[in-house]
Protein backbone atom coordinates (compact mmCIF):
# COMPACT_ATOMS: atom_id res chain seq x y z
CA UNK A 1 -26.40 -38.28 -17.65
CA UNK A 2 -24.86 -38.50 -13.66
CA UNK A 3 -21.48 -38.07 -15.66
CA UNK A 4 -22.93 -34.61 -17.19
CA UNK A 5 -24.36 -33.44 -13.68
CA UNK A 6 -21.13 -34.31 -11.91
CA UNK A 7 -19.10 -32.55 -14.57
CA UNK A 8 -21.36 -29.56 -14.52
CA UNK A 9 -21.14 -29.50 -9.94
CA UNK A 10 -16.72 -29.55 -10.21
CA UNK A 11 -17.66 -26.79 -13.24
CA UNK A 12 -20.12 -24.52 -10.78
CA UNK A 13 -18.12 -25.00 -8.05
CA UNK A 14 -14.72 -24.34 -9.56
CA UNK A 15 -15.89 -21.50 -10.99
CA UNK A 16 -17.58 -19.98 -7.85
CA UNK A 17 -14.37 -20.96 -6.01
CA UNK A 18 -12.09 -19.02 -8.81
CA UNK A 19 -14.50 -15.53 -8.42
CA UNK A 20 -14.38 -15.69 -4.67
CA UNK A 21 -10.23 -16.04 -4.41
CA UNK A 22 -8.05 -14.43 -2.44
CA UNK A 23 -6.81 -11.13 -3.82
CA UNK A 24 -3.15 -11.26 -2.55
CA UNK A 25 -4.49 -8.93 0.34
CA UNK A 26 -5.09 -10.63 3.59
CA UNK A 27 -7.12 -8.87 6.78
CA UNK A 28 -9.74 -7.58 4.57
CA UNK A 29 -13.50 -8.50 4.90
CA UNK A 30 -16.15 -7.76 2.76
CA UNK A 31 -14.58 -4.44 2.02
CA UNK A 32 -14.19 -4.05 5.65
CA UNK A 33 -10.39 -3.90 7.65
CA UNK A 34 -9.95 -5.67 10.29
CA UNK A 35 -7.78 -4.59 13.69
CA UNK A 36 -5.10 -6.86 11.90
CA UNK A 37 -4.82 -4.07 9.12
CA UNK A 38 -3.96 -5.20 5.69
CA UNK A 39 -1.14 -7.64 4.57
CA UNK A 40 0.38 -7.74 1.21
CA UNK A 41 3.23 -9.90 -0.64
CA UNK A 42 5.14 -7.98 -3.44
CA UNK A 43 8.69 -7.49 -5.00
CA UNK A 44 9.93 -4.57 -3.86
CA UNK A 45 13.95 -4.76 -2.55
CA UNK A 46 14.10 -7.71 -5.14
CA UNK A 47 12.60 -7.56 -8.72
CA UNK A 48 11.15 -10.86 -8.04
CA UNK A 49 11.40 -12.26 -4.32
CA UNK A 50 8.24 -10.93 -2.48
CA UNK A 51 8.40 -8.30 0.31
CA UNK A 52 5.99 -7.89 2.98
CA UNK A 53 3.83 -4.78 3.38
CA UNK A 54 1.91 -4.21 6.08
CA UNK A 55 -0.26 -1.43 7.40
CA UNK A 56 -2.65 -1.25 10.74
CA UNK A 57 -4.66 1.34 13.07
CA UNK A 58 -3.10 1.51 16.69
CA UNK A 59 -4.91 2.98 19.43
CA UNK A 60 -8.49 3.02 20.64
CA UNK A 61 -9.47 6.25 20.59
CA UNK A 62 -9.46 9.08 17.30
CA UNK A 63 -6.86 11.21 19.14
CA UNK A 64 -4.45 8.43 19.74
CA UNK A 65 -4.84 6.43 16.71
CA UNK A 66 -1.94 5.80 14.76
CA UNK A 67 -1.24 4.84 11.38
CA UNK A 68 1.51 2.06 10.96
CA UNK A 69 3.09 0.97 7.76
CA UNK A 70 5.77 -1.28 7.42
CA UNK A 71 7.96 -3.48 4.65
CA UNK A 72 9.50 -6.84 6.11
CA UNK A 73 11.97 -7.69 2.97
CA UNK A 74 11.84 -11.47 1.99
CA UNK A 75 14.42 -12.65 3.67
CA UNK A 76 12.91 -10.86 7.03
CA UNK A 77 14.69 -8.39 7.53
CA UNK A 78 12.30 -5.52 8.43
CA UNK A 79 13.64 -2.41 5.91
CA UNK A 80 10.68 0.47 6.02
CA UNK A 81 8.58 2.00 9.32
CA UNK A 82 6.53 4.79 9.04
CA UNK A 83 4.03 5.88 11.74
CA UNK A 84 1.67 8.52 11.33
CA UNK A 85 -0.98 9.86 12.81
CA UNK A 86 -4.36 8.99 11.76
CA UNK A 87 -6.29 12.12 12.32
CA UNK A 88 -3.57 14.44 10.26
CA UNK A 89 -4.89 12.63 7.15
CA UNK A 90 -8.51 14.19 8.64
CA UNK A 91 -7.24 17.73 9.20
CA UNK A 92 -6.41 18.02 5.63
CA UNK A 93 -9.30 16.85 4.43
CA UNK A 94 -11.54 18.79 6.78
CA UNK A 95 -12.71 21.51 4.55
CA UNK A 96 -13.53 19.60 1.67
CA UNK A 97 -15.58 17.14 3.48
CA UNK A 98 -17.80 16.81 6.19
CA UNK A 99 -15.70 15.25 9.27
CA UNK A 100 -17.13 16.88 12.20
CA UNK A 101 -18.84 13.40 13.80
CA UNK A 102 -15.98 11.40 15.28
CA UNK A 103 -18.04 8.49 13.41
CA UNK A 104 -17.46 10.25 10.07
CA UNK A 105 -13.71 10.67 10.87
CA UNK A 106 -13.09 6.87 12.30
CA UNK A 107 -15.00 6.07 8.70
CA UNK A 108 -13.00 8.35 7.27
CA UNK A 109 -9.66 7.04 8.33
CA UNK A 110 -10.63 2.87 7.81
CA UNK A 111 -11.23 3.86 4.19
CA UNK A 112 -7.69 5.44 3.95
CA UNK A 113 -6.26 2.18 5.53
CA UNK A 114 -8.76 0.00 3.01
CA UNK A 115 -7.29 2.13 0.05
CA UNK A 116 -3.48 2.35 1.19
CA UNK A 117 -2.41 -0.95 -1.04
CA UNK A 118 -4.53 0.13 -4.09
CA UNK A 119 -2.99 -0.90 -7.04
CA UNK A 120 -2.17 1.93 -8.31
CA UNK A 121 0.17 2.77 -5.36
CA UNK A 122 2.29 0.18 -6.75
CA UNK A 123 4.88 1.58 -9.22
CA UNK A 124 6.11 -1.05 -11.40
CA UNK A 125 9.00 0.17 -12.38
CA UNK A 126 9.46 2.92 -9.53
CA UNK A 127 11.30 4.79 -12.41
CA UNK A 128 11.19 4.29 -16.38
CA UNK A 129 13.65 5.21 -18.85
CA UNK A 130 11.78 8.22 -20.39
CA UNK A 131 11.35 9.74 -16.83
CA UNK A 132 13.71 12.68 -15.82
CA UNK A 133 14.32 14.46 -11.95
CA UNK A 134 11.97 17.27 -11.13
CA UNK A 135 12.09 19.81 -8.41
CA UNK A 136 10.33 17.13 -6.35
CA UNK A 137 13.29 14.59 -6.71
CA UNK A 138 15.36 14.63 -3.21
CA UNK A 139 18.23 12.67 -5.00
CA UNK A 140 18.94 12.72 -8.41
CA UNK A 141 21.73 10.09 -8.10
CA UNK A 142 18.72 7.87 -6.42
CA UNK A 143 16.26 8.83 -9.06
CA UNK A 144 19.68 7.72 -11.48
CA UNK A 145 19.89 4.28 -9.84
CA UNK A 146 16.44 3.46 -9.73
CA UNK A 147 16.20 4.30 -13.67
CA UNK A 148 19.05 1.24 -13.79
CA UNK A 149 17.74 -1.32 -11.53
CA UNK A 150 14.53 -1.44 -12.35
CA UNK A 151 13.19 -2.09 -9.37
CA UNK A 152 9.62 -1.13 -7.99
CA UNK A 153 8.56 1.77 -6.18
CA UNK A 154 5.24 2.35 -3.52
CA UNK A 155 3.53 5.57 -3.26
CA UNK A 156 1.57 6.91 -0.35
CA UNK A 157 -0.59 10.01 1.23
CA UNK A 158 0.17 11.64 4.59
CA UNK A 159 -1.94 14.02 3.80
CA UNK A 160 -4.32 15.82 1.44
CA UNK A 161 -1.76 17.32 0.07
CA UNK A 162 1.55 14.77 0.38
CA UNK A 163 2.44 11.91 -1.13
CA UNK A 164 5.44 10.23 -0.76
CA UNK A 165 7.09 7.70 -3.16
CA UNK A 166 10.04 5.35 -1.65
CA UNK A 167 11.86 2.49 -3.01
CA UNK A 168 14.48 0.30 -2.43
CA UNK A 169 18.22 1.29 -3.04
CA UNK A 170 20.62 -1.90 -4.12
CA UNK A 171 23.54 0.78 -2.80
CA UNK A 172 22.33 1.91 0.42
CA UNK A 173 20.93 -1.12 1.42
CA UNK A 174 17.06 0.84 2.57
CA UNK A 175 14.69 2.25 1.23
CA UNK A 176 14.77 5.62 0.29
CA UNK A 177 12.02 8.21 -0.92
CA UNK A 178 12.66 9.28 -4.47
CA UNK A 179 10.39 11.73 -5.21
CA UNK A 180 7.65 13.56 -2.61
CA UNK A 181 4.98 15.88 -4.07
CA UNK A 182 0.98 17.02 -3.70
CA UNK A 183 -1.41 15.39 -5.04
């Protein structure tokens, strides 16, 4: 019987320990972001050696916060930067919802930086086979290689209306966007 009720405790507690794992995403809280942003490990200049993406708020106030995103590559090398600003992801959304309380526009921008490494921003391939160049394709001998190598791609929103797709190019040696469209 004490052999069934210690069995059953590792069983509970293994299981409890399995549902409350970590997700891959570090810096989150209870659905909350932390100053430290989010951090992320996933293959990205290699199809199976794990790059580092990283994105964070800088600055205190609304008008002088700034959205940073970068990729360190696995052997450290850092390969992508992108700042924005924070508050041009509110001016595009300001007629479609209601962002006129600086509280509603700091919520506002935390849930863009909680929902920047959603999983569908991950495109795994960044190009398939049955995919062709569109007017939205910057470089169609990019678009060509990335249909070859296979490797991943990452999506993301500057604004309402942008999003911007990059991946990494074996030739050039960075990454380069592939294909930048609305929404």
């Amino acid at each position: 019987m004490r052999n069934t009720y210690y069995a059953f405790l590792l069983l509970s507690l293994g299981f409890f320990a399995a549902c409350n794992s970590n997700t891959g995403i570090e810096g989150s809280q209870n659905g909350k972001v932390n100053a430290e942003g989010q951090t992320l490990l996933k293959p990205f200049s290699d199809s199976v050696k794990l790059d580092t993406f990283k994105v964070a708020l800088k600055g205190e106030s609304l008008k002088d916060m700034v959205m940073s995103f970068n990729i360190t590559a696995h052997d450290g090398a850092k390969i992508y930067q992108k700042d924005f600003k924070a508050t041009d992801l509110i001016k595009n959304y300001e007629s479609t919802l209601d962002l006129k309380k600086e509280s509603k526009q700091k919520e506002f921008i935390q849930q863009e930086l909680k929902l920047f490494f959603e999983d569908e921003n991950f495109l795994e391939p960044a190009v398939t086979e049955n995919e062709n160049p569109d007017a939205n394709t910057p470089d169609k001998a990019f678009f060509a290689e990335l249909k070859r190598s296979g490797l991943n791609g990452f999506k993301y929103r500057t604004s309402n209306e942008q999003k911007v797709y990059i991946a990494w190019s074996e030739k050039e040696h960075k990454v380069l966007p592939y294909y930048s469209c609305c929404k």
